[in-house]
Protein backbone atom coordinates (compact mmCIF):
# COMPACT_ATOMS: atom_id res chain seq x y z
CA UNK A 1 -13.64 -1.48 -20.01
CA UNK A 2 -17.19 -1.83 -21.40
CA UNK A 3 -20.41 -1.84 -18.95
CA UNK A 4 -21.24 -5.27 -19.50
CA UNK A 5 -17.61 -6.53 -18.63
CA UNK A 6 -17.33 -4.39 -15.38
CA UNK A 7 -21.28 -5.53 -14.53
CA UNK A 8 -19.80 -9.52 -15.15
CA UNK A 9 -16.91 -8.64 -12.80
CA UNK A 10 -19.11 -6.91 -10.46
CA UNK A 11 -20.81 -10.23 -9.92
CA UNK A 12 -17.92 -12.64 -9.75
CA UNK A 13 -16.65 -10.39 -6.92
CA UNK A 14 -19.94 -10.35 -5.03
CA UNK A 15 -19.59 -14.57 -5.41
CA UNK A 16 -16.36 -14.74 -4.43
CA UNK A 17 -16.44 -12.17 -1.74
CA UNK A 18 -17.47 -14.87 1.01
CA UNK A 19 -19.90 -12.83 3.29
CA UNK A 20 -19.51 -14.32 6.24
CA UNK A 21 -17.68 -13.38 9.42
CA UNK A 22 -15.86 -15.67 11.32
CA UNK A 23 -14.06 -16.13 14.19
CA UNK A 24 -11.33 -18.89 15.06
CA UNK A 25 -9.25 -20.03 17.29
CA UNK A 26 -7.15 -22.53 18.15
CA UNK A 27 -10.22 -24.61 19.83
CA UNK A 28 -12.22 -23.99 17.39
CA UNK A 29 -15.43 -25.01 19.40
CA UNK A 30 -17.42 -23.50 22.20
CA UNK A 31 -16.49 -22.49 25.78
CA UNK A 32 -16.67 -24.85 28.23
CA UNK A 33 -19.46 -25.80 30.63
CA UNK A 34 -17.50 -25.34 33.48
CA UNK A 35 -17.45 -21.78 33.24
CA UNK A 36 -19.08 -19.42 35.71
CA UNK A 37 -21.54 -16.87 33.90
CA UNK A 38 -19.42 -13.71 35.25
CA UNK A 39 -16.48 -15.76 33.51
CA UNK A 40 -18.25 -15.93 30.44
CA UNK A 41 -19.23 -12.55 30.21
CA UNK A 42 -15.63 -11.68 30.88
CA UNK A 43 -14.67 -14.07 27.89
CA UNK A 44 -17.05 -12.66 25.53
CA UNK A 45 -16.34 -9.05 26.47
CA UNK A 46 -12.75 -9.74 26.06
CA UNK A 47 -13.20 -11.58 22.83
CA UNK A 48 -15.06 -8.60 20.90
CA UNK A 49 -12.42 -6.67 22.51
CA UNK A 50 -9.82 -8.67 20.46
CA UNK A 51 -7.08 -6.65 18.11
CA UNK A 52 -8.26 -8.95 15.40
CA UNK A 53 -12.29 -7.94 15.83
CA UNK A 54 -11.17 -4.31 16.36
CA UNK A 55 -8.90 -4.09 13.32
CA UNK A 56 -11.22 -5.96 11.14
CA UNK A 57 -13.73 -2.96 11.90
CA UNK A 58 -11.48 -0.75 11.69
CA UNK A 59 -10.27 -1.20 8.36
CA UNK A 60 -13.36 -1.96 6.85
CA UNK A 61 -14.82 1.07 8.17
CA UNK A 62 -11.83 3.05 6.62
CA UNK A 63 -11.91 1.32 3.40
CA UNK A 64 -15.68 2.42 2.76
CA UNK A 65 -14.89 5.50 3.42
CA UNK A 66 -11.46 6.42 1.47
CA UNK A 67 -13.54 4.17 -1.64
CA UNK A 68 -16.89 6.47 -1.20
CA UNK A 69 -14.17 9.81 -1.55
CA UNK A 70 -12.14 8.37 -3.73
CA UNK A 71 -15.13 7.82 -6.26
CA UNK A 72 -16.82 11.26 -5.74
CA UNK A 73 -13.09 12.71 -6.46
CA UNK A 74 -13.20 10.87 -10.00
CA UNK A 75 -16.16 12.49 -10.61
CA UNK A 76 -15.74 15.46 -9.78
CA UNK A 77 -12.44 15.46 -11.95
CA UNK A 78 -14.12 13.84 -14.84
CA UNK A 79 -16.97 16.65 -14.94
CA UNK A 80 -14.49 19.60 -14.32
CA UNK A 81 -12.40 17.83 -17.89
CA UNK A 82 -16.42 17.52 -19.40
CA UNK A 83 -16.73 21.34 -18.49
CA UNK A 84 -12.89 22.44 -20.20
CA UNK A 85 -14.16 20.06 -23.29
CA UNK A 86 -17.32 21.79 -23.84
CA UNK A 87 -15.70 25.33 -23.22
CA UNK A 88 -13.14 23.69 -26.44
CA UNK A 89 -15.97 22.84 -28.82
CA UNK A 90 -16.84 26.21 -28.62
CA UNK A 91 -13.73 27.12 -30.15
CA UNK A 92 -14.00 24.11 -32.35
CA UNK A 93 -17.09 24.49 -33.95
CA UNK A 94 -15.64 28.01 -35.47
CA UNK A 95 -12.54 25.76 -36.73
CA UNK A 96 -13.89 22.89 -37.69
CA UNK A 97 -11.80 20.40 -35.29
CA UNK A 98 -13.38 17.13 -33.81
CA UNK A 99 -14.16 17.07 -30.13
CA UNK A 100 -12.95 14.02 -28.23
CA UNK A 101 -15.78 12.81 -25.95
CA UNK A 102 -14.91 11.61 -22.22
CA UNK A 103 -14.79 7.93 -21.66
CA UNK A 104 -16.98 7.54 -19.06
CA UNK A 105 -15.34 5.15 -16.27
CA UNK A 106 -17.98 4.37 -14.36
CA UNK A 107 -20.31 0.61 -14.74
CA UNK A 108 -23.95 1.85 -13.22
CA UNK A 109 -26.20 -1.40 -11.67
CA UNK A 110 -29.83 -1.06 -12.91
CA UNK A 111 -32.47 -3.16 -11.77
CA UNK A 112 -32.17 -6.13 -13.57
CA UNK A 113 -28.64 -6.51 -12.82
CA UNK A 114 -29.61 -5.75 -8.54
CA UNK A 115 -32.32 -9.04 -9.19
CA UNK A 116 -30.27 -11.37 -11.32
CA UNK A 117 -26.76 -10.66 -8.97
CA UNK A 118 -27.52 -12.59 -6.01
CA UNK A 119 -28.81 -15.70 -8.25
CA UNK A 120 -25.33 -15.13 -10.32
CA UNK A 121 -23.04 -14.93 -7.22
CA UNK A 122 -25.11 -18.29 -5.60
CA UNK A 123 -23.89 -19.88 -9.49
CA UNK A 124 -20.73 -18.90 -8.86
CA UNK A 125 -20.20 -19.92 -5.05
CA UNK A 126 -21.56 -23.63 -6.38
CA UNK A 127 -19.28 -23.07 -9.15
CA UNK A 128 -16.19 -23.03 -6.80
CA UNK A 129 -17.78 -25.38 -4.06
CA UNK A 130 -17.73 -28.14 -7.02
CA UNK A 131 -15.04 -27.70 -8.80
CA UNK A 132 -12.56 -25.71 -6.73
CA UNK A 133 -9.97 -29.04 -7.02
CA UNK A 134 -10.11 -28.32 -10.98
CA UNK A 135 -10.12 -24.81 -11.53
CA UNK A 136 -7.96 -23.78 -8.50
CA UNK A 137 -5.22 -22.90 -10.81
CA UNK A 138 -7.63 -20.49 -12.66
CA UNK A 139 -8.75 -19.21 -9.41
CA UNK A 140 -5.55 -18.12 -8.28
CA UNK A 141 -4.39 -16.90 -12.05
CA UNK A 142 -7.63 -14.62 -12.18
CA UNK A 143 -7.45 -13.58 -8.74
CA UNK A 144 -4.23 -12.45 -8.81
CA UNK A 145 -4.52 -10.17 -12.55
CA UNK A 146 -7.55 -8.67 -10.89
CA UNK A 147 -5.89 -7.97 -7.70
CA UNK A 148 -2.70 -6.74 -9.02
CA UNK A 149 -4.98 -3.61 -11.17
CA UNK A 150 -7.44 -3.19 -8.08
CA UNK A 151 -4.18 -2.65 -5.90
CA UNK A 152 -2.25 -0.58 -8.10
CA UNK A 153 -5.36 1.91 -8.11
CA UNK A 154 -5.43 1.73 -4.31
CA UNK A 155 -1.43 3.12 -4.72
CA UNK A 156 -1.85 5.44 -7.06
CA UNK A 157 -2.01 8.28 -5.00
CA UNK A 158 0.66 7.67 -2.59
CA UNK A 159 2.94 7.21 -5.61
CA UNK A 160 1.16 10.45 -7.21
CA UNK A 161 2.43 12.20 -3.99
CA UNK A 162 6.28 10.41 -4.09
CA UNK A 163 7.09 10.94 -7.74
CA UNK A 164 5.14 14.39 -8.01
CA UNK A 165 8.71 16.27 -7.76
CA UNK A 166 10.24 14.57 -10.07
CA UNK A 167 8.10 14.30 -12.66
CA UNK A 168 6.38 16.63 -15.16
CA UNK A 169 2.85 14.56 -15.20
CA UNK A 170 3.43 14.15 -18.47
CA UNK A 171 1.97 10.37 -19.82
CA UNK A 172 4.41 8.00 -21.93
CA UNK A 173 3.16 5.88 -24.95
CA UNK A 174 3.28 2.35 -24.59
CA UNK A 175 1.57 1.74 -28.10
CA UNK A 176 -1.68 0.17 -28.40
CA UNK A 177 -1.43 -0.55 -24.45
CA UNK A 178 -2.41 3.29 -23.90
CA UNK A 179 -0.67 6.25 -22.56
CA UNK A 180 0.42 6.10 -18.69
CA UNK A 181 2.23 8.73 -16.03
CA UNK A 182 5.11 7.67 -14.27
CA UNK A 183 3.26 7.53 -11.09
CA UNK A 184 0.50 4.85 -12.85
CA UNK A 185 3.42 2.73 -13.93
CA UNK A 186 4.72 3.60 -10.26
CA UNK A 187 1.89 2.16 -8.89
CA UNK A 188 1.48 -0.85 -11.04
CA UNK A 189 5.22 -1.87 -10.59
CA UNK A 190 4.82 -1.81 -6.92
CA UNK A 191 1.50 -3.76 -7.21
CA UNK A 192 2.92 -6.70 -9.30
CA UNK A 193 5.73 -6.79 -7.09
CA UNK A 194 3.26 -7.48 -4.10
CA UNK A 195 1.20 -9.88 -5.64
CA UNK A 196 4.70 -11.91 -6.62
CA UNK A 197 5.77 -12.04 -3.15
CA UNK A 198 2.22 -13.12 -2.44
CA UNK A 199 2.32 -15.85 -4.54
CA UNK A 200 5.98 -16.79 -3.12
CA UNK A 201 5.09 -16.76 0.40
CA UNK A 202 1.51 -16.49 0.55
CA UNK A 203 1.47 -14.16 3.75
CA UNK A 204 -2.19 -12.74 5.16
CA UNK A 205 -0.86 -9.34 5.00
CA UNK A 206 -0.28 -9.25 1.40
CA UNK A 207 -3.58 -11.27 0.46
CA UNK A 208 -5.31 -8.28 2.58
CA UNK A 209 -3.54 -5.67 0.92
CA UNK A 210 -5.12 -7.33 -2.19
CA UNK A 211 -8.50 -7.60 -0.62
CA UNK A 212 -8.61 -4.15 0.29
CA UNK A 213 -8.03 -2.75 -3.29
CA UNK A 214 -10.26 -4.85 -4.53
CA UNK A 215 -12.55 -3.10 -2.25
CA UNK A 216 -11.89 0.18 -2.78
CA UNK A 217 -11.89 -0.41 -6.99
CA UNK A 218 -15.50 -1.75 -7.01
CA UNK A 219 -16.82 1.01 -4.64
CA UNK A 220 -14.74 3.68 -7.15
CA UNK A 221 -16.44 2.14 -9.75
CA UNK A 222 -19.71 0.79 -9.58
CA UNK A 223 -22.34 2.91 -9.15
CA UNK A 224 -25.84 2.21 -7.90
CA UNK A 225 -27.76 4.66 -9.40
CA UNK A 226 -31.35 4.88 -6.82
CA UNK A 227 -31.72 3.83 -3.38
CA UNK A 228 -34.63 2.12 -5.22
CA UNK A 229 -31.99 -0.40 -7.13
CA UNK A 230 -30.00 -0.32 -3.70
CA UNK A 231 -32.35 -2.02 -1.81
CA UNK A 232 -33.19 -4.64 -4.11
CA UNK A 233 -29.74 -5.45 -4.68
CA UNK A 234 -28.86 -5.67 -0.52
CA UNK A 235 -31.93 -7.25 0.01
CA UNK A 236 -31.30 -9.79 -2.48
CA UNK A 237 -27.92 -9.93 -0.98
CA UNK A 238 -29.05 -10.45 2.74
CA UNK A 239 -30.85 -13.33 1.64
CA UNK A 240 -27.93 -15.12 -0.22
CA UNK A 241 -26.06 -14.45 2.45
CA UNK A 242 -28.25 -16.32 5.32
CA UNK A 243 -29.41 -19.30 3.16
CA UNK A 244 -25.60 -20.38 1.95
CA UNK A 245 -24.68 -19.42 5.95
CA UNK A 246 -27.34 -20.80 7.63
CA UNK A 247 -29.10 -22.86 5.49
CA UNK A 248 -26.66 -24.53 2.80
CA UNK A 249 -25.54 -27.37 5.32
CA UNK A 250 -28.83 -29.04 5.42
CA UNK A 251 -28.46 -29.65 1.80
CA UNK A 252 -25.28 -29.89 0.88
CA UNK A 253 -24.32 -31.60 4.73
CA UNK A 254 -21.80 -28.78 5.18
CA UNK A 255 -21.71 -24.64 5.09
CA UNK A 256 -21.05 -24.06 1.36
CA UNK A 257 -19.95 -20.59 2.54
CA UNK A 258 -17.33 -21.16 4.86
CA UNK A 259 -16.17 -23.71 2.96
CA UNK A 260 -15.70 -21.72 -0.19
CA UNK A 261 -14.09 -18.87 1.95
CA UNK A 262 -11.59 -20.78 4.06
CA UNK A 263 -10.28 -23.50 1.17
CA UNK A 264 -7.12 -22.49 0.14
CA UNK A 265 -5.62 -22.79 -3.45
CA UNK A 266 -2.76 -24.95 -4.77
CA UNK A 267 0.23 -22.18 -5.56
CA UNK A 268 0.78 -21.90 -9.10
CA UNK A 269 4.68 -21.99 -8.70
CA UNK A 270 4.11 -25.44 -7.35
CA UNK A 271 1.85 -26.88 -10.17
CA UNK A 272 4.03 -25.51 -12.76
CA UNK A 273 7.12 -27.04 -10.72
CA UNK A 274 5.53 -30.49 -10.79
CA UNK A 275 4.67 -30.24 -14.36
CA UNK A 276 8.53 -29.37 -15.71
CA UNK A 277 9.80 -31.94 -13.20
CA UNK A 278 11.05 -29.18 -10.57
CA UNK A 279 10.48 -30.39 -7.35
CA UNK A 280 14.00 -31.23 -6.58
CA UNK A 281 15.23 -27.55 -7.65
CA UNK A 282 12.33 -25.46 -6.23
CA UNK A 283 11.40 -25.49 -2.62
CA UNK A 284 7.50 -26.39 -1.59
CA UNK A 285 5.72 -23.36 -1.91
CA UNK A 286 2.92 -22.62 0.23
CA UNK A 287 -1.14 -22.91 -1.02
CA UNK A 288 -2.71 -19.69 -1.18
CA UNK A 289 -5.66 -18.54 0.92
CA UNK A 290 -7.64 -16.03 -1.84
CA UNK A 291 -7.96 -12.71 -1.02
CA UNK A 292 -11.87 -12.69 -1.32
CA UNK A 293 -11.68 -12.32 2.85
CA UNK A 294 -9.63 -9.93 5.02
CA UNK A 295 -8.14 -11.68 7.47
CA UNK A 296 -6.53 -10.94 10.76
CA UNK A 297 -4.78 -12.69 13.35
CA UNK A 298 -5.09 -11.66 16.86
CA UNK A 299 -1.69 -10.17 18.89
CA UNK A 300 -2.60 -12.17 22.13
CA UNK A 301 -4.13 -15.22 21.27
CA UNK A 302 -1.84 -16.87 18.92
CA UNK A 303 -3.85 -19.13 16.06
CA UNK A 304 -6.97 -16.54 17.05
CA UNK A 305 -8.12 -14.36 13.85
CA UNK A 306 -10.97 -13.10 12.66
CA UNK A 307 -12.28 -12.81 8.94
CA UNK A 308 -14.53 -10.87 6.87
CA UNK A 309 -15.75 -11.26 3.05
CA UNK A 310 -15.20 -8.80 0.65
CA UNK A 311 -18.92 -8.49 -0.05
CA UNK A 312 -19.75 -7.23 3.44
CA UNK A 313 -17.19 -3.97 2.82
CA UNK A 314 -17.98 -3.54 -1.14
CA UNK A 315 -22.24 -4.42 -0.94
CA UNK A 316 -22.74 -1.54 2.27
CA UNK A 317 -20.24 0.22 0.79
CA UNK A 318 -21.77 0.77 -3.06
CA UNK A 319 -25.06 2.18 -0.52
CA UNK A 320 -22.59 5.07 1.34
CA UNK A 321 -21.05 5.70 -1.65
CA UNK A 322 -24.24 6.30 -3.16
CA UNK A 323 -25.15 8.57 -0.20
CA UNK A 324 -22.27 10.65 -0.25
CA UNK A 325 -22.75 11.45 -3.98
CA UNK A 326 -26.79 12.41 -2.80
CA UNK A 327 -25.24 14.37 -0.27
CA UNK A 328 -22.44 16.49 -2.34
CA UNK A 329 -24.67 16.69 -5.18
CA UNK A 330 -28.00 18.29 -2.95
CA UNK A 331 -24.92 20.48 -1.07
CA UNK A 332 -23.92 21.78 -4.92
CA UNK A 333 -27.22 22.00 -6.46
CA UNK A 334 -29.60 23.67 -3.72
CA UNK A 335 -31.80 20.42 -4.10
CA UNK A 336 -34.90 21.53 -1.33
CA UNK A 337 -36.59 19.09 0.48
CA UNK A 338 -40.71 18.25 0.14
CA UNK A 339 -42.17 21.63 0.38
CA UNK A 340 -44.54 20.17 2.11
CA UNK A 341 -42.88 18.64 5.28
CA UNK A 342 -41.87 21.34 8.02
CA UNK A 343 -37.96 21.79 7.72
CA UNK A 344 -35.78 19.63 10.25
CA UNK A 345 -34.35 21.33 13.19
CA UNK A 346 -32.21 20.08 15.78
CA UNK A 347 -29.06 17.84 14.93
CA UNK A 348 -30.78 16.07 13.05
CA UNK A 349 -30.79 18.72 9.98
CA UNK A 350 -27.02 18.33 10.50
CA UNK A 351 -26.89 14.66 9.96
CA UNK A 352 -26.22 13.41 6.52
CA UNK A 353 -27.07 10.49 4.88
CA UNK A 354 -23.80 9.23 4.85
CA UNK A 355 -23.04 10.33 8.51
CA UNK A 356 -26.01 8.54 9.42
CA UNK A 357 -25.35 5.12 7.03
CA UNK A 358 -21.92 4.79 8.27
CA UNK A 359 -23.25 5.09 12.31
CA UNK A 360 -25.59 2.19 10.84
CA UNK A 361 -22.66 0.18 9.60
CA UNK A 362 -20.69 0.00 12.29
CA UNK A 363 -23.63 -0.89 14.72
CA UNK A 364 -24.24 -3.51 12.48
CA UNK A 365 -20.76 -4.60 12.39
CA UNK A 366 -20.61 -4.73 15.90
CA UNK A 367 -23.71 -6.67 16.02
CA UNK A 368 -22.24 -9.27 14.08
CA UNK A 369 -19.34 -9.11 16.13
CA UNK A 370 -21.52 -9.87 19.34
CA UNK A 371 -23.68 -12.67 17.56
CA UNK A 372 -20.38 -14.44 16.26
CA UNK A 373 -18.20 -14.48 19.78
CA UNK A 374 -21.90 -15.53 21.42
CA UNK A 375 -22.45 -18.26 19.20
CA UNK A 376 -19.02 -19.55 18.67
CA UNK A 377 -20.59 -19.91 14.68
CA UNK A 378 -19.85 -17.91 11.65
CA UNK A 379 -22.34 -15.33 11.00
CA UNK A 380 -23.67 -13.84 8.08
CA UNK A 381 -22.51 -10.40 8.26
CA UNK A 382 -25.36 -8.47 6.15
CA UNK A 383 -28.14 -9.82 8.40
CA UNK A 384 -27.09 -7.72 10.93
CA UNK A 385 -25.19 -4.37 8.34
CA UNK A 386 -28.43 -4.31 5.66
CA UNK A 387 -31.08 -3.39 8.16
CA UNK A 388 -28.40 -1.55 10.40
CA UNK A 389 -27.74 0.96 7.37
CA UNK A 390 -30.89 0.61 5.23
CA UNK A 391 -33.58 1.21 7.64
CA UNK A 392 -31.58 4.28 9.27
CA UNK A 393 -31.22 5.60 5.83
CA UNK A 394 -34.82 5.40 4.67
CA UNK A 395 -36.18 6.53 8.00
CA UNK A 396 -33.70 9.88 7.43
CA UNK A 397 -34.61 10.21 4.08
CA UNK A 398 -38.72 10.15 4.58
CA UNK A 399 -38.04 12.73 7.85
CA UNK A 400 -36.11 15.09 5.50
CA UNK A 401 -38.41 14.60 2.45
CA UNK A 402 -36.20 12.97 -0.02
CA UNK A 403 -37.04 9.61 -0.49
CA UNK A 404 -39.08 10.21 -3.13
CA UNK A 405 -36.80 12.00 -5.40
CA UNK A 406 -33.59 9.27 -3.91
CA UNK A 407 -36.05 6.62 -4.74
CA UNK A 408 -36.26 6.86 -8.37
CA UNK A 409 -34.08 9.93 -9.92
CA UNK A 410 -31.74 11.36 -7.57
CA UNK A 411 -29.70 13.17 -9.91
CA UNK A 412 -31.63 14.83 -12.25
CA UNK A 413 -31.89 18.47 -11.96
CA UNK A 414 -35.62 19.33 -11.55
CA UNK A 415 -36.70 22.67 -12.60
CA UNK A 416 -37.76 25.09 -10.29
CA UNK A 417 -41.92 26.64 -10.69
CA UNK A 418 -41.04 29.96 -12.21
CA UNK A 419 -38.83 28.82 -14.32
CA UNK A 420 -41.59 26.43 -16.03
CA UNK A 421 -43.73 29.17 -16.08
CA UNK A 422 -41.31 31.83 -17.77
């Protein structure tokens, strides 16, 4: 897939990853006047305490994290095949034989594309606030394709680690479709069978397992290449997400955001059904909630759950996974610090950036999780996880003396003194 069509993708997801968290319940409103203020503490205690707030962090904590290693795994693969290729074209420039150049997998955000994404994604959220009713069916149709490869990369390695004994690795022709090992088709097989059942009975659990490869396929993927374009692209973020939260009702005389996130979409089975004349023969199937949320219901409370957008796991995420490359890449390169800043001591010098940016993400997350069950309201989640792993991570960065060189060029190798000089 090209740069520009990954970029495109890159910010349809961020538009139709809802970032918002919210929490319902069967009330839906506030709690009650009546209540004593050591009952209400008790409620609110108990309510961030809920299985559905604690999974939702949870898993979106884990997600970030398997996505960040998951992507510096590819890489590492992709430069230890660059390394074998260019040990080849040794041997091939004494016989003459092309070298085949590595594809490279990765879509890289510059700074146009970090300023123009949160104007794109607001397009797109009016896009689907507008006409939703008419292009539901395209919704779901494009949702679904897209979910069914970001899920089948999320399986990959657990089918990898099922069909490794009975395989060879070896990859099978499908002609101008590509070449693909067992496990891929494995792995894609078992994805298209989960979307299906999706589509069939439109359970949360599936549209989450959906969600969450979705998640970790962007963070794989995309690559923000300087904290420099990674601060312009969450603060540009932060602010789409408050105005379309906070401030989109006052124009639009409802919140375009939880709208958008919580309409569900007619199932295609049942529009094609009514088209041929099927409604007698096939049984009502059920609309479809997107999976541009996770979503999870709470074990005590029954109609309780609690829901988070896509964009508040993938935004943070593209920032730790950016962190953990700065941190692998200093660890394998010997990269000093400012020669002029005393060296850290203390735990602090044991800290890395990504230790420290996912402590900063979960305080925000549980921030968020506070404001929400305080305000009975849905919040909007990076108000509270931008500042909660930005400022932390530029703070780090100008103690240790690298926020110059993650500003603008992390990864380029800069030449030691003597070596100039010899």
């Amino acid at each position: 897939m090209s740069h520009s069509a990954l970029n495109g993708a890159a910010a349809a997801a961020a538009a139709a990853a809802a970032g918002v968290l919210i929490d319902s319940g069967s009330g839906g409103g506030s709690s009650s006047s009546t209540n004593t203020g050591g009952s209400s503490v008790f409620q609110t205690a108990t309510g961030i305490m809920d299985s559905s707030r604690v999974s939702t962090c949870l898993i979106s904590m884990l997600l970030i994290v398997y996505g960040s290693f998951r992507s510096l795994n590819i890489e590492q693969e992709a430069r230890e095949r660059e390394q074998k290729k260019r040990n080849e074209s040794m041997t091939n420039l004494i016989t003459g034989e092309p070298v085949e150049q590595e594809p490279n997998k990765f879509a890289t955000l510059d700074t146009m594309h970090a300023l123009c994404l949160p104007l794109g994604a607001s397009i797109s959220l009016l896009i689907m606030f507008f006409f939703f009713d008419s292009m539901q069916l395209l919704f779901a149709v494009c949702t679904a394709i897209i979910a069914t490869v970001a899920l089948a990369f999320l399986l990959l390695p657990m089918c990898q680690y099922i069909i490794r004994p009975c395989t060879d690795g070896n990859r099978i022709s499908f002609g101008i479709c590509g070449r693909f090992t067992a496990a891929e088709l494995f792995s894609f097989t078992l994805s298209v069978s989960i979307v299906c059942i999706w589509v069939l009975t439109g359970h949360w659990l599936l549209m989450d397992a959906m969600g969450m490869g979705l998640c970790v396929a962007f963070i794989a993927f995309v690559r923000l290449p300087s904290l420099k374009v990674s601060t312009l692209l969450l603060t540009g973020l932060l602010i789409y997400d408050v105005f379309w939260v906070f401030f989109s009702s006052y124009i639009f005389s409802t919140n375009v955001m939880v709208k958008v996130a919580t309409r569900p979409a007619e199932n295609p089975v049942g529009i094609v059904a009514r088209k041929f004349n099927l409604g007698n023969m096939v049984k009502e199937p059920p609309k479809l909630n997107l999976p541009g949320k996770l979503v999870f219901p709470s074990i005590h409370n029954s109609g309780h759950f609690s829901m988070l957008g896509l964009g508040d796991i993938v935004m943070p995420g593209l920032l730790l996974c950016f962190v953990l490359r700065y941190d692998a890449y200093k660890k394998s390169q010997g990269v000093t610090t400012d020669p002029t800043l005393p060296p850290p001591r203390g735990v602090g010098s044991k800290l890395t950036y990504f230790h420290c940016s996912l402590l900063g993400y979960f305080l925000g997350l549980l921030t968020a999780t506070v404001s929400s069950e305080v305000f009975k309201a849905a919040q909007p989640a990076l108000l509270y996880l931008v500042p909660f792993t930005l400022l932390p991570l530029l703070t780090m960065a100008y103690l240790k003396g690298d926020l110059r060189r993650m500003w603008s060029e992390p990864f380029i190798t800069q030449q030691s003194s003597k070596q100039l000089e010899v």
